[in-house]
Protein backbone atom coordinates (compact mmCIF):
# COMPACT_ATOMS: atom_id res chain seq x y z
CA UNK A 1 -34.06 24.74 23.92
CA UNK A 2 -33.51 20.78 24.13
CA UNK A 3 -33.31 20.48 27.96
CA UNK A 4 -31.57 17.39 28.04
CA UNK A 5 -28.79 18.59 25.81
CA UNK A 6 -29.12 21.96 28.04
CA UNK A 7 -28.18 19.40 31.35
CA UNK A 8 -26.04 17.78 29.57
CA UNK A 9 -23.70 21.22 28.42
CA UNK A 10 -23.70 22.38 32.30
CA UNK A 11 -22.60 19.15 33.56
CA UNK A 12 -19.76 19.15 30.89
CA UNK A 13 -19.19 22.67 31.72
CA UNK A 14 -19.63 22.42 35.49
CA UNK A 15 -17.35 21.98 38.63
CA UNK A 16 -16.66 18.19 38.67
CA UNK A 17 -14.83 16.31 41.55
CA UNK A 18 -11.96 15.45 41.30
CA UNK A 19 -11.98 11.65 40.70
CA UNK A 20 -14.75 11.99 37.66
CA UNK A 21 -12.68 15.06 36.31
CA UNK A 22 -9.48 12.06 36.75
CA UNK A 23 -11.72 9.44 35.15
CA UNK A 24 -12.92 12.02 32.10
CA UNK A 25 -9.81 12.92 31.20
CA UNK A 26 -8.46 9.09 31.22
CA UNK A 27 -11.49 8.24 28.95
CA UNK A 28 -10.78 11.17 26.17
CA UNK A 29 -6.77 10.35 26.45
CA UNK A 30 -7.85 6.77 25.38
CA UNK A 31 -10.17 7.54 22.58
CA UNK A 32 -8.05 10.11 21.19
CA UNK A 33 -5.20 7.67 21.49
CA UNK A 34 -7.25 4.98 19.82
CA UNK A 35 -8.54 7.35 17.04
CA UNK A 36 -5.28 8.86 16.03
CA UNK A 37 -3.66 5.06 15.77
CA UNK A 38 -6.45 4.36 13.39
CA UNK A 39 -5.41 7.14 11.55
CA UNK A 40 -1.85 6.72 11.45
CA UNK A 41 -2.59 3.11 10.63
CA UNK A 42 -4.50 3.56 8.03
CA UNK A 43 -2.27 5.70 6.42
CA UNK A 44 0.98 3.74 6.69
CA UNK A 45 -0.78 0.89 5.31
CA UNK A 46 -2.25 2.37 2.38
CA UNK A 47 1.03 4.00 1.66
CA UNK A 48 3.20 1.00 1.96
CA UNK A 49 0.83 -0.84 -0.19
CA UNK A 50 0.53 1.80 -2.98
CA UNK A 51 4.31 2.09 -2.91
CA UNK A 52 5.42 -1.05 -3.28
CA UNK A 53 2.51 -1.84 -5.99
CA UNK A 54 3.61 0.98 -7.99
CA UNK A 55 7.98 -0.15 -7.33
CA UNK A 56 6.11 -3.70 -8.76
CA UNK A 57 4.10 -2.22 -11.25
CA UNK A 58 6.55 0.10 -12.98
CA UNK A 59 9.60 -2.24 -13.48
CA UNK A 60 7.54 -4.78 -15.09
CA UNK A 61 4.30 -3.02 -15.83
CA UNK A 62 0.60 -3.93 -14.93
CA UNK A 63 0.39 -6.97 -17.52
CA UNK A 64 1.93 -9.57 -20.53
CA UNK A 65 0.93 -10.65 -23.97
CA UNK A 66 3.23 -13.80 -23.94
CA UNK A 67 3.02 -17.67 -25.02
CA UNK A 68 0.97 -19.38 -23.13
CA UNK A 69 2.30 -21.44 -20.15
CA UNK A 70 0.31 -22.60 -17.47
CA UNK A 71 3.24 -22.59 -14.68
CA UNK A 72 5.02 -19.47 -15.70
CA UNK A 73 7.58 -17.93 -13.22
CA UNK A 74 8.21 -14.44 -13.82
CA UNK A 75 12.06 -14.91 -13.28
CA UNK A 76 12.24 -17.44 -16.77
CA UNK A 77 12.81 -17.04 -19.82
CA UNK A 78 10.18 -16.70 -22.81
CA UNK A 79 9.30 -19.21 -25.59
CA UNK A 80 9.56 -16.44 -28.64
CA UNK A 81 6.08 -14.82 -30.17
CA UNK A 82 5.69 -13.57 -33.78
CA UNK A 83 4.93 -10.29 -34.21
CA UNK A 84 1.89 -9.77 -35.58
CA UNK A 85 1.08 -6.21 -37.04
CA UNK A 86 -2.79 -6.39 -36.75
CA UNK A 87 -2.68 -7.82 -32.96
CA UNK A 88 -0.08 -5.30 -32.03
CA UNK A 89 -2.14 -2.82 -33.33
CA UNK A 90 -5.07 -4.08 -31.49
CA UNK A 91 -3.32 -4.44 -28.02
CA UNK A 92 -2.11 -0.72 -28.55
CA UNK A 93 -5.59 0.31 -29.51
CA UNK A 94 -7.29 -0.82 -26.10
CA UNK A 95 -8.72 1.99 -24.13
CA UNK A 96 -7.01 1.38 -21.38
CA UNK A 97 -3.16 0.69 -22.51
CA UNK A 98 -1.26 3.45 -22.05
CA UNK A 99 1.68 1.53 -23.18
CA UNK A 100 2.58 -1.53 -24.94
CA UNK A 101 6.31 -2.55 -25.55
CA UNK A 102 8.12 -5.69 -26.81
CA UNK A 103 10.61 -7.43 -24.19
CA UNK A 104 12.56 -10.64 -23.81
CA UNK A 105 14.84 -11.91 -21.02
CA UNK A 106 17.94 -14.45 -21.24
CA UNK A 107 19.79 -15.38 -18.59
CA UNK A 108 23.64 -14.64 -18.39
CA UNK A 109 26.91 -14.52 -15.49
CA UNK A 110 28.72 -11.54 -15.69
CA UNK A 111 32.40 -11.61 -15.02
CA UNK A 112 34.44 -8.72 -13.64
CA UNK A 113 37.29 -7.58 -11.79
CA UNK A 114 37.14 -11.25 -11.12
CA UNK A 115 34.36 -12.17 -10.03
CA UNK A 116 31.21 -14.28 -11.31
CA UNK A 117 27.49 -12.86 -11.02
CA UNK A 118 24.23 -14.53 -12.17
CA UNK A 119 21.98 -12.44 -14.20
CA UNK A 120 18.33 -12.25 -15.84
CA UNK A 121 19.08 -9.58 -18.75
CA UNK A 122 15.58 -8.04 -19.76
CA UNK A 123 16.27 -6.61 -23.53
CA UNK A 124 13.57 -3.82 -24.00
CA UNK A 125 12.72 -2.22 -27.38
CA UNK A 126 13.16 1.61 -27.91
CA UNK A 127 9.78 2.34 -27.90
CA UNK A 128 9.87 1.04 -24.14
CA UNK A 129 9.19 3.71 -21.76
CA UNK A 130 12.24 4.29 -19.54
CA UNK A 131 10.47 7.90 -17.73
CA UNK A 132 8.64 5.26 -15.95
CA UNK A 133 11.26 3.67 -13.91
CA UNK A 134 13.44 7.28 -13.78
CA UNK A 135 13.12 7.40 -10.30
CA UNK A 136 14.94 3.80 -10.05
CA UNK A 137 17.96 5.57 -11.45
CA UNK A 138 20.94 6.29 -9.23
CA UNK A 139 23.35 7.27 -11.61
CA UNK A 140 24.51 6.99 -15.13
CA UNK A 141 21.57 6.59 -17.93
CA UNK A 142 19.69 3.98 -19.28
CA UNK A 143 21.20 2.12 -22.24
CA UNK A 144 20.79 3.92 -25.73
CA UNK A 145 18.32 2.46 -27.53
CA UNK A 146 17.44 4.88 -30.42
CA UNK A 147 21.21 3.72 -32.34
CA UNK A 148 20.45 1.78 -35.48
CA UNK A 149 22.50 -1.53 -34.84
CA UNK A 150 21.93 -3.22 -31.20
CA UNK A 151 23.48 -1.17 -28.33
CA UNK A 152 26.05 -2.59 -26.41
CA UNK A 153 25.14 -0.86 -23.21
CA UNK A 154 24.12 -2.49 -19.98
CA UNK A 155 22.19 -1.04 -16.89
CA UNK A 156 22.89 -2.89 -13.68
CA UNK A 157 21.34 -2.81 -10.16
CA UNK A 158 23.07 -1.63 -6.91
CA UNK A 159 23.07 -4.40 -5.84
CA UNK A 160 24.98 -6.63 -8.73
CA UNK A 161 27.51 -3.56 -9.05
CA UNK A 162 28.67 -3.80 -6.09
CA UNK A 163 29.02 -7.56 -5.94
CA UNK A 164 31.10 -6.91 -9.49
CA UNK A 165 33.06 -3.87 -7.88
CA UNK A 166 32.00 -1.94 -10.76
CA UNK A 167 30.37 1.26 -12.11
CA UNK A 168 28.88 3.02 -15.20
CA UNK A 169 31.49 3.45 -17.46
CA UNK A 170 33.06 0.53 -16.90
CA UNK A 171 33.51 -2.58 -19.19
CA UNK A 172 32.67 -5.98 -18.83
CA UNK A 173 32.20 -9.47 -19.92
CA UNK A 174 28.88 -11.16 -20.22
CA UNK A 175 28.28 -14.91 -20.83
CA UNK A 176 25.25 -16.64 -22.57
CA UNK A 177 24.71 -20.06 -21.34
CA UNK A 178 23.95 -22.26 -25.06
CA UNK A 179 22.05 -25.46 -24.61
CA UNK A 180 23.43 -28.78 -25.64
CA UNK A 181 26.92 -28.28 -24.05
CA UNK A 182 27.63 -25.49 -26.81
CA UNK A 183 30.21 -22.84 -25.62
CA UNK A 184 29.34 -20.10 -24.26
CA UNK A 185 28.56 -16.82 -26.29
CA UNK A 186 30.71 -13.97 -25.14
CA UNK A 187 29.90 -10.33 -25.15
CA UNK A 188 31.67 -7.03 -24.14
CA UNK A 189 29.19 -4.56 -22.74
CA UNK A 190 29.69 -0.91 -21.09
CA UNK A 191 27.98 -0.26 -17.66
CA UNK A 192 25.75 2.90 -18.37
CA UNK A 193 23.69 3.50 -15.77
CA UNK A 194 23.10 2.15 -11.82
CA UNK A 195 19.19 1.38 -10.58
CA UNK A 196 17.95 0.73 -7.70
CA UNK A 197 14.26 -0.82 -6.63
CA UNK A 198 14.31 -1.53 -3.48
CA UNK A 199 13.00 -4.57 -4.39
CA UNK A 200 15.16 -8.00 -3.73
CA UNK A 201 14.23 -10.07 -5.67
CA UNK A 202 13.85 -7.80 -9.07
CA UNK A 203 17.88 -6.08 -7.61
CA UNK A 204 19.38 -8.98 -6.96
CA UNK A 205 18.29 -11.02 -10.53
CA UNK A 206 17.63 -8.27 -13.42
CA UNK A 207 19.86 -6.15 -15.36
CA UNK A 208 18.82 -4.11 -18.29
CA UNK A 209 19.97 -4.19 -22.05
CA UNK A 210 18.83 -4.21 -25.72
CA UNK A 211 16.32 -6.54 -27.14
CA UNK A 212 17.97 -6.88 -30.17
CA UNK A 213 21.09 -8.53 -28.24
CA UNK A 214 19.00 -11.01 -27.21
CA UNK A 215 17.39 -11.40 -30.38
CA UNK A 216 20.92 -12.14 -32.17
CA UNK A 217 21.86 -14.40 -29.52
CA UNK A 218 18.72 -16.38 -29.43
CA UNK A 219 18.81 -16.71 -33.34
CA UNK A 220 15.53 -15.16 -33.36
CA UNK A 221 14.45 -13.29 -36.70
CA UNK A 222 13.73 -9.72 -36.32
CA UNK A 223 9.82 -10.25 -35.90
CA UNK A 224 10.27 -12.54 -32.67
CA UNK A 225 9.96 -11.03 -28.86
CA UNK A 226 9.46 -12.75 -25.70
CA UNK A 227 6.01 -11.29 -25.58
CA UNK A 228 4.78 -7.53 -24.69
CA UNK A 229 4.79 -5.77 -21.79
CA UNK A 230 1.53 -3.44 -20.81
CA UNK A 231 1.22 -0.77 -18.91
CA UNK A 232 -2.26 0.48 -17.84
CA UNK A 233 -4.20 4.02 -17.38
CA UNK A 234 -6.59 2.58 -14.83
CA UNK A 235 -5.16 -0.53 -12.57
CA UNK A 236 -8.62 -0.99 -11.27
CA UNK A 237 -9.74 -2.11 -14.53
CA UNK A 238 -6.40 -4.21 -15.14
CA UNK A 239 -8.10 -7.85 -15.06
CA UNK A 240 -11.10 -6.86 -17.40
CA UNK A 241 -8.47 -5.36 -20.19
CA UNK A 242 -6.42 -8.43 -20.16
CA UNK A 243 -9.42 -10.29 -20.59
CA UNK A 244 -10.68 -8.12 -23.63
CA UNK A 245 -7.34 -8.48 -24.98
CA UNK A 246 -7.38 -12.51 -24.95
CA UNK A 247 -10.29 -12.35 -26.85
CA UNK A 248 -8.39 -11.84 -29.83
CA UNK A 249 -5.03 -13.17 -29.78
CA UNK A 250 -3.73 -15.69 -31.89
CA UNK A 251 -3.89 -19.19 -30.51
CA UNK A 252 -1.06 -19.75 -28.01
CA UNK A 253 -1.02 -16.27 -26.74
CA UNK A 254 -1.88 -15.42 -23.38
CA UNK A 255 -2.66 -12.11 -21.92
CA UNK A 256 -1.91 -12.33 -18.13
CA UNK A 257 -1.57 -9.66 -14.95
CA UNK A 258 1.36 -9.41 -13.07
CA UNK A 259 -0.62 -10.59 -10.18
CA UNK A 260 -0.99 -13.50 -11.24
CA UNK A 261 2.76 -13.89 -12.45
CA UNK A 262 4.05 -12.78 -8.79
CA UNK A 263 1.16 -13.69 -6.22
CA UNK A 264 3.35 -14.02 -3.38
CA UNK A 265 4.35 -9.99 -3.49
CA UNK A 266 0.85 -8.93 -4.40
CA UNK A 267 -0.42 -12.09 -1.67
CA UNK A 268 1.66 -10.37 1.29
CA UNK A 269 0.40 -6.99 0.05
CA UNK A 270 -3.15 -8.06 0.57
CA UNK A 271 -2.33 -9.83 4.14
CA UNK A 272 -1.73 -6.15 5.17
CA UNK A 273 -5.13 -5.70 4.71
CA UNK A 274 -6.22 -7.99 7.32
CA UNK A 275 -3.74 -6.25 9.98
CA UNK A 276 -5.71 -3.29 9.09
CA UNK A 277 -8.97 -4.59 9.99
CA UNK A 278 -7.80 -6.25 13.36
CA UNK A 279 -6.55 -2.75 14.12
CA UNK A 280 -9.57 -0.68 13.59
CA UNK A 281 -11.50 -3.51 15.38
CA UNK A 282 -9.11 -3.32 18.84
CA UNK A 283 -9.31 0.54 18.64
CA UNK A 284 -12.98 0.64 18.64
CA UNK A 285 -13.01 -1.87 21.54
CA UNK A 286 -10.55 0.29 23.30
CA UNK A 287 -12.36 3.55 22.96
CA UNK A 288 -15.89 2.35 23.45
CA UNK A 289 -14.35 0.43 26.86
CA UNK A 290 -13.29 3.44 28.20
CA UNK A 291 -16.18 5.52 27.12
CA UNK A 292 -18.32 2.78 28.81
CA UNK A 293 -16.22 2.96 31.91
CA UNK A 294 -16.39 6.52 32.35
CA UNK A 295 -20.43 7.12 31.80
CA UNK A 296 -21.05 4.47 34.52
CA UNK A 297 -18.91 6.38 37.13
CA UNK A 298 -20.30 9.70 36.26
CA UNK A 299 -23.64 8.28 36.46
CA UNK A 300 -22.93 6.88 39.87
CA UNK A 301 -21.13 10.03 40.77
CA UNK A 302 -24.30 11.84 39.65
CA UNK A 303 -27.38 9.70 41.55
CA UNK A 304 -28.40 12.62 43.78
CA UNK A 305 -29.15 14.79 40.88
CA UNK A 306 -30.75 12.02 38.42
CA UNK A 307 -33.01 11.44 41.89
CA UNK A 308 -33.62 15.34 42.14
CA UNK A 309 -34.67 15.13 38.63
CA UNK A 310 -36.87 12.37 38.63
CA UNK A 311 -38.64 13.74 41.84
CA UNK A 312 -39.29 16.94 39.84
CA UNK A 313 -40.94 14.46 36.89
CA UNK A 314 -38.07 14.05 34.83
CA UNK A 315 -38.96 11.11 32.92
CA UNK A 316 -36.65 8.52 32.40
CA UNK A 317 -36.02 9.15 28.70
CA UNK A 318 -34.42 12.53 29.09
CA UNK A 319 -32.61 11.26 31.67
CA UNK A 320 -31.14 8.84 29.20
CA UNK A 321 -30.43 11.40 27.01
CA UNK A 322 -28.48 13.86 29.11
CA UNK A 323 -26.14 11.27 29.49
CA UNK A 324 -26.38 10.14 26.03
CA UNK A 325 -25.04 13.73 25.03
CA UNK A 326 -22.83 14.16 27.98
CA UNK A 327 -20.83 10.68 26.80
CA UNK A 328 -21.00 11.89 23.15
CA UNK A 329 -19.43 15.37 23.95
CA UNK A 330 -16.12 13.42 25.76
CA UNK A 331 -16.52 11.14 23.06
CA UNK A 332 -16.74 14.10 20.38
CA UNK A 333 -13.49 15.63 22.00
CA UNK A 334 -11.65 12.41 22.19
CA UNK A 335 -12.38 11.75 18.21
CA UNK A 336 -11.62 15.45 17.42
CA UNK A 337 -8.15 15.65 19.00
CA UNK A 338 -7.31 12.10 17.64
CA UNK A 339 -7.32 13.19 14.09
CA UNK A 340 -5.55 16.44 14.63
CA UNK A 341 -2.66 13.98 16.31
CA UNK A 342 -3.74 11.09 13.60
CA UNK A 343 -3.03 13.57 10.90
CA UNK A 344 -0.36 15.24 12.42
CA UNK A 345 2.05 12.13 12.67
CA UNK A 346 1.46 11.46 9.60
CA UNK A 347 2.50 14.71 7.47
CA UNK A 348 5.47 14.15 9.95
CA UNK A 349 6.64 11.10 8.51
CA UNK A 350 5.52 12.39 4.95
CA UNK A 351 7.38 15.38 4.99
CA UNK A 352 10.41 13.96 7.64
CA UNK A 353 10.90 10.46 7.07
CA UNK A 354 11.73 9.88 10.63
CA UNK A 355 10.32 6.35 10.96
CA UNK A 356 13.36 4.48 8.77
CA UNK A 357 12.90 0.61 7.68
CA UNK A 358 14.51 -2.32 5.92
CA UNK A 359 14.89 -2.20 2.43
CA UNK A 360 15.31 -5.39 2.08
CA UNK A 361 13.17 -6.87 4.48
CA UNK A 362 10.10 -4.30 2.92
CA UNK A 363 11.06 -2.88 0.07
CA UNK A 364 11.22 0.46 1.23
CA UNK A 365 13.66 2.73 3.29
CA UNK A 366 11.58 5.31 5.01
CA UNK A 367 8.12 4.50 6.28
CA UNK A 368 5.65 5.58 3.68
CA UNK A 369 2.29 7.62 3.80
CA UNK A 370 -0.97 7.87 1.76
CA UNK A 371 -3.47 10.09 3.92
CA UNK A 372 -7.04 9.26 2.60
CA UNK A 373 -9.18 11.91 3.54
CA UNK A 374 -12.21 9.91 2.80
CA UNK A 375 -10.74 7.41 5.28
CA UNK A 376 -10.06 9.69 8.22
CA UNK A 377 -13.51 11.11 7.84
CA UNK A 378 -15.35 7.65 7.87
CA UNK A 379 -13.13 6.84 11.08
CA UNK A 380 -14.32 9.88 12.85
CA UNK A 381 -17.69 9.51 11.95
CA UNK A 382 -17.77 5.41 12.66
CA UNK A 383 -16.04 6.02 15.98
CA UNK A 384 -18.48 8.42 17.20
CA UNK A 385 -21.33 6.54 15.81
CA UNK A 386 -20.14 3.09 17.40
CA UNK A 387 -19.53 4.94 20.79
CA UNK A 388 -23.22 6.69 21.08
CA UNK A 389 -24.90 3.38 19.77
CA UNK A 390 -22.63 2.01 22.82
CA UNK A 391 -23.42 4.29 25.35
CA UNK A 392 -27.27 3.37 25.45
CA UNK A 393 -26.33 0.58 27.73
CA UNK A 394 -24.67 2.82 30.78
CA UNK A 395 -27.44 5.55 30.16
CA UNK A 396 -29.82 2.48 30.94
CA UNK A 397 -28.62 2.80 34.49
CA UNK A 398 -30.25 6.17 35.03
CA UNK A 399 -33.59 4.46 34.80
CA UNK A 400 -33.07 2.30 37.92
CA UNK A 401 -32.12 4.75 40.17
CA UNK A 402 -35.01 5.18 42.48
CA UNK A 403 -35.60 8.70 43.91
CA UNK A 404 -36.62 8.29 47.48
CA UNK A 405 -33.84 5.78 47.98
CA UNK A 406 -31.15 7.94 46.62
CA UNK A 407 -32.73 10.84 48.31
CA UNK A 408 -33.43 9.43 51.94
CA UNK A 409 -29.55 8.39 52.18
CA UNK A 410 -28.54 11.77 51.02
């Protein structure tokens, strides 16, 4: 049997007094406090960014084939692309497109029940795939697409409904600025469905309608879109396929990521990591502090026998390493009960939603949760690493205790 590890189980095991059994307890408390807010953390972060990515990602989809313009906001309108059947067939062909559909926005003010609302209609083709923004949907349905002439259906956010006082079913009037001082152009259209994002500034600017309207109002012929809109199988692979697909577009084109068209969403997404990083870092100082703090006293607490030891011809080494072990078993405890807490809290929130937030403020209601098990396990395994790499130093103490000193004042 390893005798240090031997010591080191019968002083864990043992009768302590009652300040060290005070001071071991504080020191597990702390690291399983630290461990499980690593946990939690972790998994709050990488759920709020995965949501909010995927809110992003499925209203306006991972990428665009559109004219080129070097400053491009995603809330403008498009200079019209021809439709070209041997590119379209080549964008639809990449490996990693799952879909490809044609799009075009104009910009409008609604008017009902008196009052005035400023729009960004998005016209979508019926080949555009509505099951991925389903879960947008409050009520109503998206507008009919599959009709042979253009649909005069509209779906409008929560948000511009209820600035309109109106709902699906409902009529009302549309206007198309005209450039040049022309007059307006004037539509009726029926209010099918209600969505709702979450996200401010998509709810507050876009409604939803048929391409072809916009196609009739912009005097475009049949073959002109305001560009395509991709959605991806992989996202991981999203800036190499837009870069395959530039290869071969016509001159003008541009294939470009939704990053890059909204930075500031995808730029505040990424600051999260950095929180996440300063976290882990203060948790680890935290737990390792305490661990630290607690060796020491039991070391002091434990002169007598390290003495007894050493007068026996313990050598200093195995010294080192009962306490070694004896640090790593409070420290094994501490890490253990963290992520049974860590984890804990977290199918809590999953499964309860008790932790409620801003919409509006962060573009979700409910806190939300992505547990990476790969993540928990490399925080349990770095703590407890970090905290016996630590605990050398303390242990070091045991070698300066000098046995006839400690002995003669016993």
């Amino acid at each position: 049997m390893n005798l240090a590890l031997y010591i080191a189980k019968r002083l864990a095991t043992g009768k302590r007094k009652a300040f060290s059994s005070f001071i071991m307890r504080i020191s597990i408390i702390a690291t399983t406090i630290s461990v499980a807010a690593m946990i939690v953390s972790l998994s709050f972060i990488n759920g709020f960014q995965k949501v909010v990515a995927e809110k992003v990602f499925g209203f306006w989809g991972h990428a665009r084939v559109q004219h080129y313009e070097p400053i491009k906001s995603i809330m403008a309108e498009e200079v019209p692309i021809s439709i070209e059947q041997h590119t379209e067939k080549k964008i639809k062909a990449e490996p990693n497109i799952a879909h490809a559909s044609a799009f075009a926005t104009r910009s409008a003010i609604i008017n009902a029940n008196g009052t005035l609302e400023g729009i960004l209609l998005k016209g979508v083709s019926n080949a555009y795939p509505f099951e991925k923004i389903d879960r947008f949907l409050l009520r109503g349905k998206w507008p009919d697409l599959k009709v042979e002439t253009k649909t005069n259906e509209i779906a409008l956010s929560e948000y511009t409904a209820n600035q309109l006082a109106t709902d699906t079913g409902k009529y009302l009037l549309i206007y198309f600025i005209q450039q040049q001082g022309e007059l307006p152009k004037t539509r009726k259209l029926k209010v099918s469905g209600i969505y709702k994002t979450g996200i401010d500034v998509y709810d507050k600017v876009y409604a939803i309608g048929d391409l072809r309207l916009i196609q009739q109002l912009n005097n475009w012929e049949s073959d002109e879109i305001g560009g395509y809109e991709l959605d991806l199988k992989d996202i991981r692979l999203m800036d190499e396929t837009t870069s395959s697909i530039f290869e071969y577009l016509p001159a003008g084109l541009n294939a470009i990521t939704l990053k890059e068209l909204s930075p500031e969403i995808f730029d505040w997404l990424n600051l999260q990591n950095t929180n996440k990083y300063i976290l882990l870092i203060v948790m680890t100082i935290v737990a390792v502090i305490n661990l630290i703090t607690c060796l020491i006293i039991l070391l002091l607490e434990r002169t007598t026998m390290i003495a007894l030891l050493k007068s026996l011809g313990a050598r200093d080494g195995l010294i080192q390493k009962v306490f070694i072990f004896y640090g790593g078993w409070i420290a094994g405890i501490g890490i253990f009960a963290g992520t049974i807490i860590g984890l804990a809290l977290c199918y809590l929130q999953q499964y309860g939603k008790v932790i409620k937030l801003n919409e509006e403020a962060y573009y979700v209601s409910t806190a939300p949760v992505d547990i990476n098990y790969l993540q928990v396990l490399m925080v349990a395994i770095g703590t407890f690493f970090v905290c016996m790499l630590i605990l050398i130093l303390p242990s070091i103490i045991s070698r300066r205790i000098n046995p006839s000193k400690a002995l003669r004042f016993k």
